[in-house]
N, C-alpha and C. Protein backbone atom coordinates (compact mmCIF):
# COMPACT_ATOMS: atom_id res chain seq x y z
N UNK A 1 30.63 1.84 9.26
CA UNK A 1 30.05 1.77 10.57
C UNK A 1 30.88 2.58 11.57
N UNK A 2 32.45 2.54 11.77
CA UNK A 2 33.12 3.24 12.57
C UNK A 2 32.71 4.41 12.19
N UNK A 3 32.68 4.96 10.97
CA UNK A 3 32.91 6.57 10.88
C UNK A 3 31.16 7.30 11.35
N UNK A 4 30.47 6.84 11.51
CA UNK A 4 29.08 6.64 11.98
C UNK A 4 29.36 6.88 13.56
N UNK A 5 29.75 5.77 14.21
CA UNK A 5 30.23 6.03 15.52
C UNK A 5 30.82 7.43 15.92
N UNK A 6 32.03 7.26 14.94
CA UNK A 6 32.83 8.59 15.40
C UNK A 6 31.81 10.08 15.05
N UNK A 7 31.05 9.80 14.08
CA UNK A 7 30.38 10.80 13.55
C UNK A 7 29.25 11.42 15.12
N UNK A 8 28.48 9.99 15.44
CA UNK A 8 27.89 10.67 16.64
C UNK A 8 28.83 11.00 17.99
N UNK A 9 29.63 10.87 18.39
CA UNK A 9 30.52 11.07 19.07
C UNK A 9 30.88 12.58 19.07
N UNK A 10 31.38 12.91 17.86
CA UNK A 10 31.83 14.01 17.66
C UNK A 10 30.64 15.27 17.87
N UNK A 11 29.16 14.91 17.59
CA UNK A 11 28.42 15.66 18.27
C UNK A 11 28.03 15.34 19.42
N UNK A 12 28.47 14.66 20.05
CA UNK A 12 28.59 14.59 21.54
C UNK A 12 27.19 13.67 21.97
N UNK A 13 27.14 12.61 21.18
CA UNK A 13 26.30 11.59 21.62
C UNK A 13 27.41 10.62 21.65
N UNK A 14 26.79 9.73 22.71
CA UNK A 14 27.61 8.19 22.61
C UNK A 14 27.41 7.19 21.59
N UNK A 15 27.99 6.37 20.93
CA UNK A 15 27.69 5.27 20.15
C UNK A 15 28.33 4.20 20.02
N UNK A 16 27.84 2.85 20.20
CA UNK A 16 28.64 1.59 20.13
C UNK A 16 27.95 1.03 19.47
N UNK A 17 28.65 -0.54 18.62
CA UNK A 17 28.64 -1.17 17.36
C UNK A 17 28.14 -2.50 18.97
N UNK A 18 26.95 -2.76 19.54
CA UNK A 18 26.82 -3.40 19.92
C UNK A 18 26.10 -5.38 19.35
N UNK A 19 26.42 -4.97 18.15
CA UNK A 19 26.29 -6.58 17.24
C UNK A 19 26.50 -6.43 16.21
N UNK A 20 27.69 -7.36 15.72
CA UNK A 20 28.44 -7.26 14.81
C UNK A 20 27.83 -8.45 14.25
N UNK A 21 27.63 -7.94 12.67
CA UNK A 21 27.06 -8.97 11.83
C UNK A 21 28.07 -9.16 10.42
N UNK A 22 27.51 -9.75 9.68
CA UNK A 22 28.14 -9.99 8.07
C UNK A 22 28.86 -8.87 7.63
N UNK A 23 29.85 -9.16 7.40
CA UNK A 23 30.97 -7.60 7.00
C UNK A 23 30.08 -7.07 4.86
N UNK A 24 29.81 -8.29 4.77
CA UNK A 24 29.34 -7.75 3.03
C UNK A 24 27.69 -8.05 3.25
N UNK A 25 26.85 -8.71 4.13
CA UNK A 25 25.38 -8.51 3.53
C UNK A 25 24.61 -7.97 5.04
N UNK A 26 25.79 -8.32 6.35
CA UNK A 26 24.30 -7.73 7.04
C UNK A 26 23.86 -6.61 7.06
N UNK A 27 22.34 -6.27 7.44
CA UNK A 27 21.26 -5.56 7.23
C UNK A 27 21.96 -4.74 9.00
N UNK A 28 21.59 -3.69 9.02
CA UNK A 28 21.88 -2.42 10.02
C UNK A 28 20.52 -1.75 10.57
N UNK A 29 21.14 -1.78 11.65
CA UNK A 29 19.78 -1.25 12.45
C UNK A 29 19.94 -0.53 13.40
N UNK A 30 19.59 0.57 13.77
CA UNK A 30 20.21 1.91 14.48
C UNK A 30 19.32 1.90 15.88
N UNK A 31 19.79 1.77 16.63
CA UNK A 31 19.06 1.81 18.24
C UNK A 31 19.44 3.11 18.77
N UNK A 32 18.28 4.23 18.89
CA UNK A 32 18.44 5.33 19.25
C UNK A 32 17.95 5.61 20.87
N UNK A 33 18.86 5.35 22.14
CA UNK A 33 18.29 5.18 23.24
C UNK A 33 18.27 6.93 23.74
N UNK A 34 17.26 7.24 24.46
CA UNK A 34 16.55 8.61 24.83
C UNK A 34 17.37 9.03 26.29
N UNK A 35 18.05 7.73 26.51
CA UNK A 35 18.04 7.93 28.13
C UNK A 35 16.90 7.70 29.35
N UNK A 36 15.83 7.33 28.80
CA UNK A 36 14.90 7.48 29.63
C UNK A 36 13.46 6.39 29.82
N UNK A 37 14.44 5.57 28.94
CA UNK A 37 13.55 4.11 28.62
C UNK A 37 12.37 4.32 27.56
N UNK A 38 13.09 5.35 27.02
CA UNK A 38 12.44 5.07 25.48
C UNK A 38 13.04 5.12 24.32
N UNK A 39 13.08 4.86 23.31
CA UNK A 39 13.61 5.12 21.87
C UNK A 39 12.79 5.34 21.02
N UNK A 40 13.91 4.96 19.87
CA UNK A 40 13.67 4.90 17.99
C UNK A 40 14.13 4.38 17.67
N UNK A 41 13.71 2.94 17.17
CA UNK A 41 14.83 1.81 15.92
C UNK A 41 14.85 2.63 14.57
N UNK A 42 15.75 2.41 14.22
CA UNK A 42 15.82 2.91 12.70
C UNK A 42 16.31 1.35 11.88
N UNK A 43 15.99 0.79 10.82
CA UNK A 43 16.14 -0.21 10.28
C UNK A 43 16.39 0.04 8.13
N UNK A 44 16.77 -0.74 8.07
CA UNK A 44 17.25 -0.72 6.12
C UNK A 44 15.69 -0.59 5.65
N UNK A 45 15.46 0.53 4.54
CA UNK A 45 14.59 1.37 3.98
C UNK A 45 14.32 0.17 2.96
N UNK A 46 12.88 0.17 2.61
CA UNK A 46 12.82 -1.29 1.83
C UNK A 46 13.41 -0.84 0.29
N UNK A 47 13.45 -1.92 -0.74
CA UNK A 47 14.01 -1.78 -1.80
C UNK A 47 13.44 -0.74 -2.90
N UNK A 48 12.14 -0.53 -2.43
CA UNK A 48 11.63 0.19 -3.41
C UNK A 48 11.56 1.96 -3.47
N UNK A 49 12.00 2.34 -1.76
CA UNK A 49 12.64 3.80 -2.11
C UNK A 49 13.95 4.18 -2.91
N UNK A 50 14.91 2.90 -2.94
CA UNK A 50 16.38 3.02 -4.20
C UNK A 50 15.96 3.75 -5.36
N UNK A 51 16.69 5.01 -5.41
CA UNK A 51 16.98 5.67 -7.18
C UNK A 51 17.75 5.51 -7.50
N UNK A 52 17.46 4.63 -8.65
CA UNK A 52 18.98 4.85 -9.46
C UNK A 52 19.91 5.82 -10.27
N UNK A 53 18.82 6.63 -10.14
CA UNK A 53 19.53 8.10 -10.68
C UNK A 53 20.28 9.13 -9.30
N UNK A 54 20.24 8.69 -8.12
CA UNK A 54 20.70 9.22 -7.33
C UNK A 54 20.83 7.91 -6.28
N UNK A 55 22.12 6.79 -6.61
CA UNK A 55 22.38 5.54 -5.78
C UNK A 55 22.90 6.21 -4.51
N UNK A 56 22.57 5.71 -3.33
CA UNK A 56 23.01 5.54 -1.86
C UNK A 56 23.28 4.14 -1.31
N UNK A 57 24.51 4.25 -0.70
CA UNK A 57 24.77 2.62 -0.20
C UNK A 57 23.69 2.68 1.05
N UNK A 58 23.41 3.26 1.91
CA UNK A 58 22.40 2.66 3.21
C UNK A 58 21.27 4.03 3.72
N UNK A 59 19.92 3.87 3.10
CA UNK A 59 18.87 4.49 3.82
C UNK A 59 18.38 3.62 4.41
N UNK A 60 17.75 4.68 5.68
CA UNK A 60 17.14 4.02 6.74
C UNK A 60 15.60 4.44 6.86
N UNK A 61 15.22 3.72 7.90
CA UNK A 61 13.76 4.37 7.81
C UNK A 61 13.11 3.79 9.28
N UNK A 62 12.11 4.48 9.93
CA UNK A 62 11.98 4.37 11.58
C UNK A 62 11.03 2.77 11.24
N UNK A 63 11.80 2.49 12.24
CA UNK A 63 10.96 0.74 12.56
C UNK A 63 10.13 1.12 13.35
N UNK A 64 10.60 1.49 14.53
CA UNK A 64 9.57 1.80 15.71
C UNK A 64 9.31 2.96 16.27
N UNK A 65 8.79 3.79 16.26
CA UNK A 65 9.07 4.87 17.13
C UNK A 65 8.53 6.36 16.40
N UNK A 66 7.55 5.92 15.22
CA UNK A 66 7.21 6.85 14.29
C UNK A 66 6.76 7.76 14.93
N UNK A 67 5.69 7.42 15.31
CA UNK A 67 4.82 8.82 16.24
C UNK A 67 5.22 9.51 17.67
N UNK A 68 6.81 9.02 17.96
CA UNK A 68 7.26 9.50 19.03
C UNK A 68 8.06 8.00 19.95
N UNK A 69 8.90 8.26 20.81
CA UNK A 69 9.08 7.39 21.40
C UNK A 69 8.98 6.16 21.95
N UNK A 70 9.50 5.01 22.00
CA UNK A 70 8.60 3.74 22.51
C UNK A 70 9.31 3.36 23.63
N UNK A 71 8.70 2.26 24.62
CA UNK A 71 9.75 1.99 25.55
C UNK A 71 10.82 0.78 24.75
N UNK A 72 12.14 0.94 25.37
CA UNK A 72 12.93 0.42 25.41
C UNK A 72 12.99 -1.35 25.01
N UNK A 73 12.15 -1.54 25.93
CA UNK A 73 11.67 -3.03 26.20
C UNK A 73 11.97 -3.75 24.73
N UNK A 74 10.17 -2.52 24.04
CA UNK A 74 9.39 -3.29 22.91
C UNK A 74 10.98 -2.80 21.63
N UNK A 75 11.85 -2.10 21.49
CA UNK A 75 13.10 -2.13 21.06
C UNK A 75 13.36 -3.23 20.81
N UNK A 76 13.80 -3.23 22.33
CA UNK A 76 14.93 -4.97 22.04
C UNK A 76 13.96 -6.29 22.18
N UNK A 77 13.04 -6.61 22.20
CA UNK A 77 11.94 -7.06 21.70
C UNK A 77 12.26 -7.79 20.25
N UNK A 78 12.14 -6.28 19.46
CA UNK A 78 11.90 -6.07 18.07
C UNK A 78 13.54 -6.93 17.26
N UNK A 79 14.08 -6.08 17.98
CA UNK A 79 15.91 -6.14 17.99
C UNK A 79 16.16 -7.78 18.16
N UNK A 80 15.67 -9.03 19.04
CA UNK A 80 15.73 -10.28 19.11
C UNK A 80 15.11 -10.96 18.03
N UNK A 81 13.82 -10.79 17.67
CA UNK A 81 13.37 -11.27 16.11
C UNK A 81 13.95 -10.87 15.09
N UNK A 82 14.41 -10.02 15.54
CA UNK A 82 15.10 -9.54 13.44
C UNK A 82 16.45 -10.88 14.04
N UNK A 83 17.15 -10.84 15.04
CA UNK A 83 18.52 -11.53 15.19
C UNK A 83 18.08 -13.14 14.68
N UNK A 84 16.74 -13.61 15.20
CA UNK A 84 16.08 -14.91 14.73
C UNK A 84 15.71 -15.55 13.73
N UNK A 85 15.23 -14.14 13.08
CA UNK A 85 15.04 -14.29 11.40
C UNK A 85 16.33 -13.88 10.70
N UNK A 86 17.03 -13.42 10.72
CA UNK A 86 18.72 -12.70 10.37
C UNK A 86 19.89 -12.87 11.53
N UNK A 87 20.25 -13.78 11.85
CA UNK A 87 21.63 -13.45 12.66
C UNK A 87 22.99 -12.36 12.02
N UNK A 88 22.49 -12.23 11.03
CA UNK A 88 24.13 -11.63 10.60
C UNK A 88 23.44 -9.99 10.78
N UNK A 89 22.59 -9.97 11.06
CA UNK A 89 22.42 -7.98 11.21
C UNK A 89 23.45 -7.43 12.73
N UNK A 90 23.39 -5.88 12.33
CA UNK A 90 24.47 -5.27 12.96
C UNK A 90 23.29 -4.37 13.57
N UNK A 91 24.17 -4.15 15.12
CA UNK A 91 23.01 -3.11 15.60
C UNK A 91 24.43 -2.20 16.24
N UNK A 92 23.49 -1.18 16.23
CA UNK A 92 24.60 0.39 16.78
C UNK A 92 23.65 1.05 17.62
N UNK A 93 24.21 1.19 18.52
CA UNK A 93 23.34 1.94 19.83
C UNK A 93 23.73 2.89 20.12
N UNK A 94 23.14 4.57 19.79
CA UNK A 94 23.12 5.70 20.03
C UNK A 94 22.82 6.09 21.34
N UNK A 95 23.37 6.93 22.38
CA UNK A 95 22.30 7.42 23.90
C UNK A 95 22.67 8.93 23.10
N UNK A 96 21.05 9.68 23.00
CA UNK A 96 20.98 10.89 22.97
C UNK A 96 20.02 11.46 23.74
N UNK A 97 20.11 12.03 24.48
CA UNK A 97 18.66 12.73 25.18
C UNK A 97 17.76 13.51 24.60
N UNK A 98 18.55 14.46 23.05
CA UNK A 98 17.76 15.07 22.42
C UNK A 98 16.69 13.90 21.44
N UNK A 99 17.94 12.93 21.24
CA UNK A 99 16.78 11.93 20.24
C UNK A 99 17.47 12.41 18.53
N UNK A 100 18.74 12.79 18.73
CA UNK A 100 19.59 13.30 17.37
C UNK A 100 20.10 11.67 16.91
N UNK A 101 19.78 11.23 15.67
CA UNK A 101 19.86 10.15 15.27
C UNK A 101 21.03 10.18 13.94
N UNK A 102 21.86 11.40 13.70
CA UNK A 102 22.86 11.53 12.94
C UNK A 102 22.68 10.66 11.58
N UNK A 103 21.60 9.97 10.94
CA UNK A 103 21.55 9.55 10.02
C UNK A 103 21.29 10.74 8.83
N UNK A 104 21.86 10.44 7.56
CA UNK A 104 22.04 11.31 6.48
C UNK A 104 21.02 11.19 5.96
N UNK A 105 20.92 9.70 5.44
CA UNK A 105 19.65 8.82 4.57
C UNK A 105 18.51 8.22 4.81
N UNK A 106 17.38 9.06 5.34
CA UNK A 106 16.66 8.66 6.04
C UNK A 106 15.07 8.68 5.17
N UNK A 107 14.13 8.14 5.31
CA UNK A 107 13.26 7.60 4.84
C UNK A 107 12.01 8.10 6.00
N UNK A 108 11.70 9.00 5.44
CA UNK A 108 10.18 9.25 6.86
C UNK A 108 9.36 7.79 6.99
């Protein structure tokens, strides 16, 4: 998770580990804020994109925000039920204006 942080940082987005969950099972969820009261959640890619011929510890895949931006709101909205149904998930909050989401493993 730190090197994630530092990773967007270093391209010159901001990023904080704003909920800290289970160090071995919680589930991660990427809050990509636009600056402008909109985003992109990014959330854990379900089980059935895993290859095992090519293992990755964490793909992601867009929760909200497929066809373009959403407001903010319906985010953390989204972001309070997953905490209701899962307390131990981790959320990381990106501000990019371009909307650069620095994830490697990503899941259209």
């Amino acid at each position: 998770m730190a090197a994630y942080v530092r990773r967007c940082h270093v391209e010159g987005a901001f990023a904080a580990i704003v909920k800290r969950g289970a160090e071995e099972a919680g589930a991660i969820y990427i809050k990509l804020n636009r600056l402008d009261g909109t985003g992109t959640l990014y959330g854990p890619a379900p089980q059935t994109v895993f290859d095992a011929a090519q293992p990755i510890d964490r793909i992601f895949t867009i929760v909200l925000g497929r066809q373009g931006p959403v407001p903010e709101a319906e985010i953390d909205a989204r972001l309070k039920r997953e905490i209701g149904f899962d307390p131990d998930i981790w959320i990381v909050e990106v501000e990019d204006r371009a909307g650069r989401h620095f994830l490697d493993a990503l899941v259209p």
